[in-house]
PDB file of N, CA and C in Angstrom:
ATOM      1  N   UNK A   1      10.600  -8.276  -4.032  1.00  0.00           N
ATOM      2  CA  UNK A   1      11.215  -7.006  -3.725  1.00  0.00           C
ATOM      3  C   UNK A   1      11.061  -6.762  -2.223  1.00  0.00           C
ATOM      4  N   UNK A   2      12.208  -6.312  -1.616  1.00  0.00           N
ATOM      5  CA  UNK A   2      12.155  -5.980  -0.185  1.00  0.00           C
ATOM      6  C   UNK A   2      12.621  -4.716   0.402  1.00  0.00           C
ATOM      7  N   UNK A   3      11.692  -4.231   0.718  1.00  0.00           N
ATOM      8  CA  UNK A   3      12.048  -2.275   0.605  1.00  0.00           C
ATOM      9  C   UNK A   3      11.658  -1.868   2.120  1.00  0.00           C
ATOM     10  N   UNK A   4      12.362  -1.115   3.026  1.00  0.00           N
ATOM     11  CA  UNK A   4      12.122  -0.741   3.764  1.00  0.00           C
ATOM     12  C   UNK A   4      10.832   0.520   3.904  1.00  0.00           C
ATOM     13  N   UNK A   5      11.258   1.088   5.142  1.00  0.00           N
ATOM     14  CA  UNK A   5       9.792   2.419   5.147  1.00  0.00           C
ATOM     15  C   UNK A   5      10.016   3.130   4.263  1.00  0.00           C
ATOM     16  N   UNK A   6      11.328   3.728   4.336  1.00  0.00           N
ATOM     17  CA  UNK A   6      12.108   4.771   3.804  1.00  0.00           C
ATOM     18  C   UNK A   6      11.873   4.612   2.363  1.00  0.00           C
ATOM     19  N   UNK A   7      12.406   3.382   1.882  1.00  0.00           N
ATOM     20  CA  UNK A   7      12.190   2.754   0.321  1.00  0.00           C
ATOM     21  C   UNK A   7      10.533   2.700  -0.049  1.00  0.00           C
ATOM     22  N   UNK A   8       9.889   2.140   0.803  1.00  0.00           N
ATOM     23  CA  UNK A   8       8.434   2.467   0.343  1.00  0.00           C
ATOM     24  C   UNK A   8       7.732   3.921   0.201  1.00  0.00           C
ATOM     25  N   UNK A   9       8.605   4.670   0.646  1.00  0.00           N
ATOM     26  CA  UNK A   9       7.239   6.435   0.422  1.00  0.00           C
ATOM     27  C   UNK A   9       8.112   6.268  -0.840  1.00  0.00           C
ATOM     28  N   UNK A  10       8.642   6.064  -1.240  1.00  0.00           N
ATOM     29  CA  UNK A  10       9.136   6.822  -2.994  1.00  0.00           C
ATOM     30  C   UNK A  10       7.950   6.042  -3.677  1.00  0.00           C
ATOM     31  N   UNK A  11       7.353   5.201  -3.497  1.00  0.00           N
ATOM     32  CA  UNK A  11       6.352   4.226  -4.011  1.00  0.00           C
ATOM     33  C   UNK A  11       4.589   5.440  -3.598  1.00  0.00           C
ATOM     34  N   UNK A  12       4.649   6.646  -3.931  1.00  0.00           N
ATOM     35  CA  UNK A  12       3.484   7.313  -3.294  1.00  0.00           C
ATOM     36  C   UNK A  12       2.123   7.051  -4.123  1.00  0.00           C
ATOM     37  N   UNK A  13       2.447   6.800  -5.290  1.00  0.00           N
ATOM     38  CA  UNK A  13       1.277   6.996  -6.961  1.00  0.00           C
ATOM     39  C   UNK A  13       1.386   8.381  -7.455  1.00  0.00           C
ATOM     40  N   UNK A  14       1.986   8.929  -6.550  1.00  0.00           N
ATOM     41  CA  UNK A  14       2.301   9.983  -7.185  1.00  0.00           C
ATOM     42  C   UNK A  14       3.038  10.795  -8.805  1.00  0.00           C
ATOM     43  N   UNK A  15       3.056  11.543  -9.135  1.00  0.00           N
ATOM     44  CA  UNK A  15       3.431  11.867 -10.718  1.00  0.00           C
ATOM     45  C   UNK A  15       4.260  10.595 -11.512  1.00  0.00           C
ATOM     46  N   UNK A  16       3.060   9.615 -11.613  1.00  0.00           N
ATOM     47  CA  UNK A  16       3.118   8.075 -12.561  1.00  0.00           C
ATOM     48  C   UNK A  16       4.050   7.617 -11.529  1.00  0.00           C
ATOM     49  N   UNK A  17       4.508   7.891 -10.753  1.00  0.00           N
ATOM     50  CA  UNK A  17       5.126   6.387  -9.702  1.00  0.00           C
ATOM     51  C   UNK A  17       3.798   5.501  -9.077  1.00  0.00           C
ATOM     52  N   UNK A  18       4.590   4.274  -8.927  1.00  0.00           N
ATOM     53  CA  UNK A  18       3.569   3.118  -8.760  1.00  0.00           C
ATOM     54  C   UNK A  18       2.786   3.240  -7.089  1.00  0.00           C
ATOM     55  N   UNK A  19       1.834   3.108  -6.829  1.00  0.00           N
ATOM     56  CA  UNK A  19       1.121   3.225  -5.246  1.00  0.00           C
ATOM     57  C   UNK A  19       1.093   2.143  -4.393  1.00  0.00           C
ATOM     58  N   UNK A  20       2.183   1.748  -3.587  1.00  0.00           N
ATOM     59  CA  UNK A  20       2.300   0.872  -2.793  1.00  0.00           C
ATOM     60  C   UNK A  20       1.774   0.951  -1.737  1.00  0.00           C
ATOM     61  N   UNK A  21       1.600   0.416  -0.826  1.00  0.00           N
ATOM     62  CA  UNK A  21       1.266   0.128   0.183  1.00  0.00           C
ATOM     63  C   UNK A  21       1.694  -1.113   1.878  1.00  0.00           C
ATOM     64  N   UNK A  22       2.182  -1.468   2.634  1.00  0.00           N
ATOM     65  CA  UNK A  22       2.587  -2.353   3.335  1.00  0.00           C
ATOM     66  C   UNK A  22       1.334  -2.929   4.650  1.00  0.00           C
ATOM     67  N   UNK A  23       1.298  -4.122   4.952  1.00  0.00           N
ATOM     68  CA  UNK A  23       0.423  -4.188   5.559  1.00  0.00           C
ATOM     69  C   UNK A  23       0.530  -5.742   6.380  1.00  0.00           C
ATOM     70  N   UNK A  24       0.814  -5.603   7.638  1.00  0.00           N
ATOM     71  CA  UNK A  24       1.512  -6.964   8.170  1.00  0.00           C
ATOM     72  C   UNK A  24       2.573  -7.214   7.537  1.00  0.00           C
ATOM     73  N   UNK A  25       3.682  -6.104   7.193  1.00  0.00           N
ATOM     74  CA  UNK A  25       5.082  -6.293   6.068  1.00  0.00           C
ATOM     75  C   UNK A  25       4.739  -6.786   5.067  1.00  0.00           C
ATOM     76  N   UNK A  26       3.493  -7.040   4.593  1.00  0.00           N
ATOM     77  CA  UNK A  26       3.259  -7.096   2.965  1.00  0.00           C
ATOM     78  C   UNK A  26       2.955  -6.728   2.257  1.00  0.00           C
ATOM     79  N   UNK A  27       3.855  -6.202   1.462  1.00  0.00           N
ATOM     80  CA  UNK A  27       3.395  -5.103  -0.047  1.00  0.00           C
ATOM     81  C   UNK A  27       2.271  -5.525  -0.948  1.00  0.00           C
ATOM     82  N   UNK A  28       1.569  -4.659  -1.457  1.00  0.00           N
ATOM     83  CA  UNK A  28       0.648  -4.537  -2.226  1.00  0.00           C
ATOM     84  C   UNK A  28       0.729  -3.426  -3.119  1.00  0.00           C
ATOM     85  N   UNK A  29       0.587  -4.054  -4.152  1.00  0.00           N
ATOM     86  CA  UNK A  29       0.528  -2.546  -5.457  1.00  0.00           C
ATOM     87  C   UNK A  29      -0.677  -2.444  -5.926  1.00  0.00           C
ATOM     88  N   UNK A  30      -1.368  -1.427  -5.753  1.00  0.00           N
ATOM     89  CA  UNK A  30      -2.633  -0.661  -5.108  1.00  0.00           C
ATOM     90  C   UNK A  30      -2.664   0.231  -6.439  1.00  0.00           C
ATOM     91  N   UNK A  31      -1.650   0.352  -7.626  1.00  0.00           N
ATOM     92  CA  UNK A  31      -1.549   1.448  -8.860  1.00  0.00           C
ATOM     93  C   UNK A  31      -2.648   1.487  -9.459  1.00  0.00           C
ATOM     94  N   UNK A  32      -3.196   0.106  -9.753  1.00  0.00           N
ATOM     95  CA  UNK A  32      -4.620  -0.300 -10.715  1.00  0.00           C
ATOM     96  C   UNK A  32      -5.963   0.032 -10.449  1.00  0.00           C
ATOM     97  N   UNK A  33      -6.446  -0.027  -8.849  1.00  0.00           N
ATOM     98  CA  UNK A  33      -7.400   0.449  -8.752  1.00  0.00           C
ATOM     99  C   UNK A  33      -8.319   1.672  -8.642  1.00  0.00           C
ATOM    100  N   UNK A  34      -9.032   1.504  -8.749  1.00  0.00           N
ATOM    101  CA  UNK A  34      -9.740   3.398  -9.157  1.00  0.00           C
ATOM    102  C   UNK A  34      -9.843   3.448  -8.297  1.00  0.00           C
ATOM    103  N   UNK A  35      -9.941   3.215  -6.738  1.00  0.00           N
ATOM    104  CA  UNK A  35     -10.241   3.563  -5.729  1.00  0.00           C
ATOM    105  C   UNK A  35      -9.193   4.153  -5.455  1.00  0.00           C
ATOM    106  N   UNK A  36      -7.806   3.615  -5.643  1.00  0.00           N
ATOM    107  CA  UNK A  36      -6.852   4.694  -5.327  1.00  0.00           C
ATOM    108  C   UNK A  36      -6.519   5.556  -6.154  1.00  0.00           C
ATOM    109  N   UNK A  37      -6.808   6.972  -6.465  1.00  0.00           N
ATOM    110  CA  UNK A  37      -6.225   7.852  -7.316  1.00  0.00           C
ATOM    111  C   UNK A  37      -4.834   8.726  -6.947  1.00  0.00           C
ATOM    112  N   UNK A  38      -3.930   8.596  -7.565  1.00  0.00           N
ATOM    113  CA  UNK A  38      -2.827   9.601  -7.460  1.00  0.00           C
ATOM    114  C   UNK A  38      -2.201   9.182  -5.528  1.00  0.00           C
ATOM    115  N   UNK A  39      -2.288   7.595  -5.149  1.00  0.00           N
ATOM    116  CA  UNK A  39      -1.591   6.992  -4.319  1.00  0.00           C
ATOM    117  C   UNK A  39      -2.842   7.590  -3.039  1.00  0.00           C
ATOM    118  N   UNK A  40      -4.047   8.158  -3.721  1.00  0.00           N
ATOM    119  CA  UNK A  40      -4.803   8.963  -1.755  1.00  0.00           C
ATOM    120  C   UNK A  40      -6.393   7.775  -2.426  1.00  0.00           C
ATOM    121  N   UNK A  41      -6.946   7.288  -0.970  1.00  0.00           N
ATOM    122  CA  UNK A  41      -7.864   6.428  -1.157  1.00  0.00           C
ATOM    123  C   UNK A  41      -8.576   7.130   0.346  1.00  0.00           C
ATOM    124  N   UNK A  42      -9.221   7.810   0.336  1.00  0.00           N
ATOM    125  CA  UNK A  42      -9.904   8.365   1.646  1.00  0.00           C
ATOM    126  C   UNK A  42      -8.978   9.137   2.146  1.00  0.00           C
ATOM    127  N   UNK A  43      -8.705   8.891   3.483  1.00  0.00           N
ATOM    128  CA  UNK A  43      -7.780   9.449   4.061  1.00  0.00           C
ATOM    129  C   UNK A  43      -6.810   8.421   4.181  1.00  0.00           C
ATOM    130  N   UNK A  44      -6.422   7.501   3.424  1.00  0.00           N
ATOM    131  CA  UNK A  44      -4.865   6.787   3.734  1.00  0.00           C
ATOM    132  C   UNK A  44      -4.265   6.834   1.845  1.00  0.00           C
ATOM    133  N   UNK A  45      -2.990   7.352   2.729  1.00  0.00           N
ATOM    134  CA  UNK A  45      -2.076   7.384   1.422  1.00  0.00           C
ATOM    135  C   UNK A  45      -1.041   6.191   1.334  1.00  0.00           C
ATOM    136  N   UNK A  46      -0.578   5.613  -0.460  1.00  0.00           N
ATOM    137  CA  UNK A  46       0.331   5.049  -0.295  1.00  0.00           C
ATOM    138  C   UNK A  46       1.426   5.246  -0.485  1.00  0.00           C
ATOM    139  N   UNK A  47       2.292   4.483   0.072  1.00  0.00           N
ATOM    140  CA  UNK A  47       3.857   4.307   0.599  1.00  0.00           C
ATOM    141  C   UNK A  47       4.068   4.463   1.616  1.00  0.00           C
ATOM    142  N   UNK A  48       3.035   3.982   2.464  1.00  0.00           N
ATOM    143  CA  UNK A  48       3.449   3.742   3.778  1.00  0.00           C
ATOM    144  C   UNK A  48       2.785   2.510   4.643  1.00  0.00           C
ATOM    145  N   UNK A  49       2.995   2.178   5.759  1.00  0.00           N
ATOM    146  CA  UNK A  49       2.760   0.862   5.943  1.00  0.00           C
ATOM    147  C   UNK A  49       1.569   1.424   7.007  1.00  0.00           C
ATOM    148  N   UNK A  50       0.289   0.400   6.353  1.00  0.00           N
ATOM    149  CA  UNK A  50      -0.958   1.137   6.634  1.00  0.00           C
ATOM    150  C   UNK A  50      -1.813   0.043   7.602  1.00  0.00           C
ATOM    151  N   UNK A  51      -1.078  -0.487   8.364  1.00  0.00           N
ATOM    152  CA  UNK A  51      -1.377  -1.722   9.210  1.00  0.00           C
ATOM    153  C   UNK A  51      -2.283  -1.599  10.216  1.00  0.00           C
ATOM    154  N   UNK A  52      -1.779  -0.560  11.328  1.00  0.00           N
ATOM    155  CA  UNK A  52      -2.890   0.026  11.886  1.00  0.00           C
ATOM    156  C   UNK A  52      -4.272   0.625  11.774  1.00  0.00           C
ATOM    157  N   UNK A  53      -4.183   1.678  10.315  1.00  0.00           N
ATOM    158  CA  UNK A  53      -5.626   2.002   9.592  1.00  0.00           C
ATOM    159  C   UNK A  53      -6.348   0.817   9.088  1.00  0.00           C
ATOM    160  N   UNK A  54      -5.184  -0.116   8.682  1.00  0.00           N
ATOM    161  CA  UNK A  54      -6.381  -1.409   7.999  1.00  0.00           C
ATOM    162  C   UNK A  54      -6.963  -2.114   9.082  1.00  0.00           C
ATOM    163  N   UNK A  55      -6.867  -2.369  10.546  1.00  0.00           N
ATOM    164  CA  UNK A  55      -7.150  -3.123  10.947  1.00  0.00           C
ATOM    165  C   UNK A  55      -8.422  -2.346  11.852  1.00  0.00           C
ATOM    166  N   UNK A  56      -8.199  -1.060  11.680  1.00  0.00           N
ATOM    167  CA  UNK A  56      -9.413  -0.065  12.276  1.00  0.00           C
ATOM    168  C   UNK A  56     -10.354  -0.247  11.555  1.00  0.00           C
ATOM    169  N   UNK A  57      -9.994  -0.309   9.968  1.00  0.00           N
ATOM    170  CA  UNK A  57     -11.386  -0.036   9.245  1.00  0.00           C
ATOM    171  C   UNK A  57     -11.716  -0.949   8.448  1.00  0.00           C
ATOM    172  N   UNK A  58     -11.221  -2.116   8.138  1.00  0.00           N
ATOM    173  CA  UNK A  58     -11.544  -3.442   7.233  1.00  0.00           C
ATOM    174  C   UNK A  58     -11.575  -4.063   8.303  1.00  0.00           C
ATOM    175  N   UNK A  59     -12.571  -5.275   8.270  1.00  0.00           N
ATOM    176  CA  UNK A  59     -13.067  -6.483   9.008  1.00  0.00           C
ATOM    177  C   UNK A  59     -12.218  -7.551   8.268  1.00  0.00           C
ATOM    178  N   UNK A  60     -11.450  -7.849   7.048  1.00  0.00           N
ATOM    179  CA  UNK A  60     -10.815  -9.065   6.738  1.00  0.00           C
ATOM    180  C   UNK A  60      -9.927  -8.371   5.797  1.00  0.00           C
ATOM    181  N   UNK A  61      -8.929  -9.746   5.444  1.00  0.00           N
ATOM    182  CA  UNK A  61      -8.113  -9.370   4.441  1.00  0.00           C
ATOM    183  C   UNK A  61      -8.656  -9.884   3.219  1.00  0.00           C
ATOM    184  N   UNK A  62      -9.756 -10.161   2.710  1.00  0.00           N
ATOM    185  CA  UNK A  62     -10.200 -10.114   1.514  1.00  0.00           C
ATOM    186  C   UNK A  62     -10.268  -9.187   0.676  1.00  0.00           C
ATOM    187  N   UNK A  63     -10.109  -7.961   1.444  1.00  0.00           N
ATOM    188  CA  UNK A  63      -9.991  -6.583   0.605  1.00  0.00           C
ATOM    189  C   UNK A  63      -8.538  -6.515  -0.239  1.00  0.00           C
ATOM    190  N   UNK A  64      -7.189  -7.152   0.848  1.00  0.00           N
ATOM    191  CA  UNK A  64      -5.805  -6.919  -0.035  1.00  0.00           C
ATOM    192  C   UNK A  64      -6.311  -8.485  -0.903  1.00  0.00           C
ATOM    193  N   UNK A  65      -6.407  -9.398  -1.041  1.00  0.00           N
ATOM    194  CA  UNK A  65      -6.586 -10.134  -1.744  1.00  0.00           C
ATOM    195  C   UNK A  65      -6.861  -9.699  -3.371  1.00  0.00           C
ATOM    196  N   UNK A  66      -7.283  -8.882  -3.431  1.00  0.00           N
ATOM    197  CA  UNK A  66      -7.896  -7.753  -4.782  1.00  0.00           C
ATOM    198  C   UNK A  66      -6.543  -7.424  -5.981  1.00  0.00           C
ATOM    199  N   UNK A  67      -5.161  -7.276  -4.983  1.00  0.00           N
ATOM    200  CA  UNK A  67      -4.200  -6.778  -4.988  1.00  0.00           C
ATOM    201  C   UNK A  67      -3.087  -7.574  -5.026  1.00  0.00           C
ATOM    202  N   UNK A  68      -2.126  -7.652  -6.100  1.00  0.00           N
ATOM    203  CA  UNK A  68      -0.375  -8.345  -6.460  1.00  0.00           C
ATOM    204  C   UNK A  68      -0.031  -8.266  -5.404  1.00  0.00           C
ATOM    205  N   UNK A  69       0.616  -8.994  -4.106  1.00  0.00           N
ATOM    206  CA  UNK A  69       1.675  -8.626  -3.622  1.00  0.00           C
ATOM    207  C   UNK A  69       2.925  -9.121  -4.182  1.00  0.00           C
ATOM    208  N   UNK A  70       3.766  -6.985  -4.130  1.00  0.00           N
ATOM    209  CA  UNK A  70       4.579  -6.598  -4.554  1.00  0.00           C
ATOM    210  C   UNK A  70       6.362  -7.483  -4.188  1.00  0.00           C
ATOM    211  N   UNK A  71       6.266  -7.286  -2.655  1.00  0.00           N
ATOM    212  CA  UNK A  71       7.031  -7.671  -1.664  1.00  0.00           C
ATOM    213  C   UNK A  71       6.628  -7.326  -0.313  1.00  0.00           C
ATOM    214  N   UNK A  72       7.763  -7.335   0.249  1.00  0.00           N
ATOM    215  CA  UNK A  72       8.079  -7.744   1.927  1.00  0.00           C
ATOM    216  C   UNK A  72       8.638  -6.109   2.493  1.00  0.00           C
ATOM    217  N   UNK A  73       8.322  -5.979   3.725  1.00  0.00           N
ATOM    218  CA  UNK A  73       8.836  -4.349   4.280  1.00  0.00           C
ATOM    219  C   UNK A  73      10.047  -5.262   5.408  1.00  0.00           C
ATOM    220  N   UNK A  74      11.064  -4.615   5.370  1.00  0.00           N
ATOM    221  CA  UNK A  74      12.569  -5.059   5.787  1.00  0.00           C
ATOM    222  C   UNK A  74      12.835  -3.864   6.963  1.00  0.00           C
ATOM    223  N   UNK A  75      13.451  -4.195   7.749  1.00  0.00           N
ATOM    224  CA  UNK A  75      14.357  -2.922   8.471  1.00  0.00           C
ATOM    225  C   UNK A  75      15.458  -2.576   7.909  1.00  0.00           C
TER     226      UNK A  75
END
């Protein structure tokens, strides 16, 4: 699946929609874990491309590893 920005906030976890996330343009569906409730995990929400926060506050990508990727973020 290849969804732009725009196409990814409809993806929030919000009222049973699924909680995506983008990150180096790669989707992750983030719905399953308890850490994310209702698409909010701290202060980052999903459906949006969270590239910059991840690279502030995770030391590796073993953390998205946890996680399906969904698809690809497109212009």
């Amino acid at each position: 699946m290849n969804l732009t920005l725009e196409e990814l906030s409809y993806y929030d976890g919000r009222e049973g929609r699924r909680a995506f996330a983008a990150v180096d343009g790669v989707i992750y569906d983030l719905t399953d874990s308890l850490l994310w409730v209702e698409g909010t995990h701290r202060r980052f929400l999903a459906g949006r491309d969270l590239t910059e926060e991840f690279y502030r506050c995770h030391p590796g990508f073993f953390v998205l590893s946890r996680f399906p990727v969904v698809g690809y973020l497109v212009e």
